[in-house]
C-alpha atoms as a PDB file:
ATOM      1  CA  UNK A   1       0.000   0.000   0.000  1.00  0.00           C
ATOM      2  CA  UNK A   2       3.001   2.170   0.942  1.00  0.00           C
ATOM      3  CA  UNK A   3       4.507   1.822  -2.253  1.00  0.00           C
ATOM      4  CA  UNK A   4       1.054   2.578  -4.346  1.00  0.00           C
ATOM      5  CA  UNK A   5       1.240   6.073  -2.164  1.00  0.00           C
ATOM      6  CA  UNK A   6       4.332   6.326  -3.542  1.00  0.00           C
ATOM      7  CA  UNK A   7       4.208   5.756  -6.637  1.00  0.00           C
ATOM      8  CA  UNK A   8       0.985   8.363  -7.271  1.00  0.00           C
ATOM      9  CA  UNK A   9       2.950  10.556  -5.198  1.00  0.00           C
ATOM     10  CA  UNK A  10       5.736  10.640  -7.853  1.00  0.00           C
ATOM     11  CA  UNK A  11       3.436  10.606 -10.859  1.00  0.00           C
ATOM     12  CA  UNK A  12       1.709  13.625 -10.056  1.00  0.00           C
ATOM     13  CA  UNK A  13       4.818  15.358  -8.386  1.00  0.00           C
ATOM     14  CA  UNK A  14       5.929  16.552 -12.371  1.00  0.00           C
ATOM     15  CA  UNK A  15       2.258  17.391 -13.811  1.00  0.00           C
ATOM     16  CA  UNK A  16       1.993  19.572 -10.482  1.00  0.00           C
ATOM     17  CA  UNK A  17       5.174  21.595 -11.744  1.00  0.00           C
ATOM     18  CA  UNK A  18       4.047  21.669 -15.714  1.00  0.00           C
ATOM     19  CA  UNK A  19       0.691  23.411 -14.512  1.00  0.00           C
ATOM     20  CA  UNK A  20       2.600  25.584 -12.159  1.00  0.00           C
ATOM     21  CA  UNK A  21       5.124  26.751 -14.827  1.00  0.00           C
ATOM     22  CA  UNK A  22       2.688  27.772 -17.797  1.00  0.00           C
ATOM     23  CA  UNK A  23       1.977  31.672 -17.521  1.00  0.00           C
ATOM     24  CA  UNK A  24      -1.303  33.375 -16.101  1.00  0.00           C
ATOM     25  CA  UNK A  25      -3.306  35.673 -18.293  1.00  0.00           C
ATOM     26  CA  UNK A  26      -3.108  38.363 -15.994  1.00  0.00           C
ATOM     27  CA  UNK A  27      -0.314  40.324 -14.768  1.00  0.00           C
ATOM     28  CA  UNK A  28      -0.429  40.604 -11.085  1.00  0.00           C
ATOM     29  CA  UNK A  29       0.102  43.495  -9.422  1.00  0.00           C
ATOM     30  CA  UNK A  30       3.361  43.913  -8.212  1.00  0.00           C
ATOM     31  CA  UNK A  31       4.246  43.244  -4.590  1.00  0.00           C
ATOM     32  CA  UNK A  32       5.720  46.392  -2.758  1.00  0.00           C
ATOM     33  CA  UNK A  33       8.947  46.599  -1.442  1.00  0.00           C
ATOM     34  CA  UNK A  34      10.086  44.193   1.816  1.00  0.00           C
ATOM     35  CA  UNK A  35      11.841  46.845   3.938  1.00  0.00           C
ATOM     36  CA  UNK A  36      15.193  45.439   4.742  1.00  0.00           C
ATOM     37  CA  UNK A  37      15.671  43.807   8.326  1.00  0.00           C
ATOM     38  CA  UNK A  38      17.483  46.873   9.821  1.00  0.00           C
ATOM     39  CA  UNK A  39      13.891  49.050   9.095  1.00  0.00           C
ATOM     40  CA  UNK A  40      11.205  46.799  10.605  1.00  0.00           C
ATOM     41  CA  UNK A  41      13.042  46.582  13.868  1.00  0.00           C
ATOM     42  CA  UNK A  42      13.082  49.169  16.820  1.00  0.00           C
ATOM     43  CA  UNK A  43      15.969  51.759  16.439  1.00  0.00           C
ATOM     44  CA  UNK A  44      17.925  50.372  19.732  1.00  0.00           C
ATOM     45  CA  UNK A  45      18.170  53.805  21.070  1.00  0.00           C
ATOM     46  CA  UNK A  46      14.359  54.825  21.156  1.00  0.00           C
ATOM     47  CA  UNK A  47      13.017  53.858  25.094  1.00  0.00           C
ATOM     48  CA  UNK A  48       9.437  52.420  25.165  1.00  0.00           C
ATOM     49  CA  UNK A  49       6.742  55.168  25.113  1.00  0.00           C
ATOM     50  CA  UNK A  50       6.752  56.447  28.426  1.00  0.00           C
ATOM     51  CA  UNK A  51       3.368  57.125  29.829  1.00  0.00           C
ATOM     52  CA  UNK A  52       2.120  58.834  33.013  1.00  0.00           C
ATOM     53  CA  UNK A  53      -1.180  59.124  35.001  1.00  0.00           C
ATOM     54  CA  UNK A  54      -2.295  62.580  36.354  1.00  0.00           C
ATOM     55  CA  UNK A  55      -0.868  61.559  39.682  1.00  0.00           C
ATOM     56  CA  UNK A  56       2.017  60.762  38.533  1.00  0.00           C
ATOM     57  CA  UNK A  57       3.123  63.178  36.360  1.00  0.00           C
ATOM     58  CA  UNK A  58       2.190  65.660  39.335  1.00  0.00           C
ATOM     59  CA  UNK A  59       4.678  63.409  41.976  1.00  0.00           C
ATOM     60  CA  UNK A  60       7.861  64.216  39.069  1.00  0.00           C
ATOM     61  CA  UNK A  61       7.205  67.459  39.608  1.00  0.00           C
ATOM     62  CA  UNK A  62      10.089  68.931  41.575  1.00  0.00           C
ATOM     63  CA  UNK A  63      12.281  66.190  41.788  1.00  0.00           C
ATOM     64  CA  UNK A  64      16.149  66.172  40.346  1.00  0.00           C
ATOM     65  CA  UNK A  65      16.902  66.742  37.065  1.00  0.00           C
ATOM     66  CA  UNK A  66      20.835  65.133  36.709  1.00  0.00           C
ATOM     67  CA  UNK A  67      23.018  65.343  33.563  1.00  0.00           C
ATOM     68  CA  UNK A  68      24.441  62.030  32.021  1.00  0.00           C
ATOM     69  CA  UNK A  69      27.767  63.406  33.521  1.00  0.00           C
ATOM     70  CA  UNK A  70      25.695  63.331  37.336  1.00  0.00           C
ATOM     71  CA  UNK A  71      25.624  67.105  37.710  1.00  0.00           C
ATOM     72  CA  UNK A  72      22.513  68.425  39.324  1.00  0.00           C
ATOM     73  CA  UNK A  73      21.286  70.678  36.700  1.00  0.00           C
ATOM     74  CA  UNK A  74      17.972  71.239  38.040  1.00  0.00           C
ATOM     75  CA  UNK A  75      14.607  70.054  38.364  1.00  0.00           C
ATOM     76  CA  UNK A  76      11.453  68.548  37.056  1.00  0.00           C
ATOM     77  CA  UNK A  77       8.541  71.751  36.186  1.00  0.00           C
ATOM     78  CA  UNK A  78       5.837  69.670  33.934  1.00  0.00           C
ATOM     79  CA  UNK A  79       5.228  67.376  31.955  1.00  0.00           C
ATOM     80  CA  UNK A  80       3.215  67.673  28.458  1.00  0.00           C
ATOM     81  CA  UNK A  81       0.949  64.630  27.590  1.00  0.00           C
ATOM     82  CA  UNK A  82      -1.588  63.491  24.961  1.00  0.00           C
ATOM     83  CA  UNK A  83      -5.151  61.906  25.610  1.00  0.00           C
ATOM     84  CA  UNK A  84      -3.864  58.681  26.423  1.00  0.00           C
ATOM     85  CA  UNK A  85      -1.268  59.905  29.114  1.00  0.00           C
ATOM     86  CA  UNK A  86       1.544  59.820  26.670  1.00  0.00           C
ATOM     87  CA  UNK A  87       4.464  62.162  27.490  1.00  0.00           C
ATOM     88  CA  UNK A  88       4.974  64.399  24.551  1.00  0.00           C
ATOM     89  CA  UNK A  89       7.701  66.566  26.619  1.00  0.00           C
ATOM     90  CA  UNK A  90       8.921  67.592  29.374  1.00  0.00           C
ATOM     91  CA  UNK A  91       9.792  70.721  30.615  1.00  0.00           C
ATOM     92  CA  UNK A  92      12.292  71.518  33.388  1.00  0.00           C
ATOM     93  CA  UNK A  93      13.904  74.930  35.135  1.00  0.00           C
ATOM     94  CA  UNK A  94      17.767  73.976  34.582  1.00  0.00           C
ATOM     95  CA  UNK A  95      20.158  76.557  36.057  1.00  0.00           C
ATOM     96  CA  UNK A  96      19.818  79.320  38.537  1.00  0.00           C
ATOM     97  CA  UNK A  97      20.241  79.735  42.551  1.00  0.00           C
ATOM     98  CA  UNK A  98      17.068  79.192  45.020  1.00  0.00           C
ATOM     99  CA  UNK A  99      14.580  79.539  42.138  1.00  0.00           C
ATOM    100  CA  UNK A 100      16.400  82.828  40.511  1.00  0.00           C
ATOM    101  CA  UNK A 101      18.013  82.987  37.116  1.00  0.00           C
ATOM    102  CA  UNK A 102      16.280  79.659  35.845  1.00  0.00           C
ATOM    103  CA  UNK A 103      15.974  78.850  32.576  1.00  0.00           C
ATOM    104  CA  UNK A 104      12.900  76.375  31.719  1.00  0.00           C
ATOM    105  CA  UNK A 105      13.486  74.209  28.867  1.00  0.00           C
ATOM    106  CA  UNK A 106      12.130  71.643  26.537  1.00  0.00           C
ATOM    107  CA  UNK A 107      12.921  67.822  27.189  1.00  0.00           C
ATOM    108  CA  UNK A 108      11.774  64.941  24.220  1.00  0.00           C
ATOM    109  CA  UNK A 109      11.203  61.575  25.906  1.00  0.00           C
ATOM    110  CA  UNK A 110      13.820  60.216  24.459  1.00  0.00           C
ATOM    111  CA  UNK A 111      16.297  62.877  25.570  1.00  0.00           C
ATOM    112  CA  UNK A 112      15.272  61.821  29.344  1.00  0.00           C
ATOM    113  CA  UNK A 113      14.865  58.575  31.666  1.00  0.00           C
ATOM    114  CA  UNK A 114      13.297  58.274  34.804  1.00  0.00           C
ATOM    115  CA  UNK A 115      15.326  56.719  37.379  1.00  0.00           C
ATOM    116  CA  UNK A 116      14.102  56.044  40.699  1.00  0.00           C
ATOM    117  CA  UNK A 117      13.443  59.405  42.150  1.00  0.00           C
ATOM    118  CA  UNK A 118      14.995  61.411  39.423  1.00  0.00           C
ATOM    119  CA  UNK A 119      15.497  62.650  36.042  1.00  0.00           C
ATOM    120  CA  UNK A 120      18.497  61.525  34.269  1.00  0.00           C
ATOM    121  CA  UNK A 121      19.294  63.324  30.789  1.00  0.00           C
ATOM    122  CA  UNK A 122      20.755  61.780  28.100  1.00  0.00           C
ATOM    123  CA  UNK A 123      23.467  64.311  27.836  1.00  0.00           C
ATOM    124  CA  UNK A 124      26.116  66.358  29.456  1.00  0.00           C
ATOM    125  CA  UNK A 125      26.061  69.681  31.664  1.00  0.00           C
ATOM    126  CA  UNK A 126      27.261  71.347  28.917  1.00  0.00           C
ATOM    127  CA  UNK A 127      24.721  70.836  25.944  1.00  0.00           C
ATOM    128  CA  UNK A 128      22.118  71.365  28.506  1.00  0.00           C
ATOM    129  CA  UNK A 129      22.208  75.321  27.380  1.00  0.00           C
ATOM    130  CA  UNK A 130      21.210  74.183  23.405  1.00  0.00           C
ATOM    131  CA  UNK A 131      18.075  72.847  24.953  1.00  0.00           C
ATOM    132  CA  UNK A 132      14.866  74.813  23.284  1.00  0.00           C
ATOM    133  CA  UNK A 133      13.644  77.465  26.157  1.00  0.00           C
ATOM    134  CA  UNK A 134      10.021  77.529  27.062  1.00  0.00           C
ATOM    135  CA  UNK A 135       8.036  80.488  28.125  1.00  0.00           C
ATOM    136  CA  UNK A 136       6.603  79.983  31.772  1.00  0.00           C
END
């Protein structure tokens, strides 16, 4: 019986590639473009959207804001979210002595991480000053 199976198996096996090789009357429509493996995956460097409730984007407020060298550049003064409690921004008041002279600035999400009870930026003291400024 095995070898009847077999045997049908084979005989069909080259009319199945004669019917597949004869050409369609209709061109299909060609297929768009695979992006390449390095554009369907996440750029490493992008976090995970970062999203906040009221509550908590009201407990950041105030806290540290540190510089990826560990300075103490300032500190948290809002944060700007969509509907769904997305952060768009943040804003923080960098510089300054006992709340004079500060400068409030704009922060993208991935220009920041939260860590534990502070803000860490993802760069140094230094290029805190390009930062875009913010009206308060």
């Amino acid at each position: 019986m095995n070898k009847w199976i077999c045997a049908v198996l084979i005989a069909i096996s080259p009319a199945a590639g004669i019917a597949q090789t004869s050409s369609p009357t209709t061109v299909p429509a060609p297929m768009p473009a695979k992006p390449s493996a390095q554009a369907e995956r996440a750029p490493d460097s992008l976090p995970p959207a970062l999203s906040l409730s009221d509550t908590e984007a009201k407990n950041w407020v105030n806290k540290p804001v540190y510089s990826s060298d560990n300075k103490n550049v300032g500190q948290v003064a809002a944060f700007v979210r969509d509907a769904s409690g997305k952060v768009t921004e943040m804003h923080a008041d960098i510089g300054g002595f006992l709340g004079i002279g500060q400068t409030r600035v704009r922060l993208m999400p991935v220009q920041f991480t939260l860590s534990g009870e502070r803000v860490v930026l993802n760069m140094a003291s230094d290029q805190i000053k390009t930062l875009p400024k913010v009206m308060k």
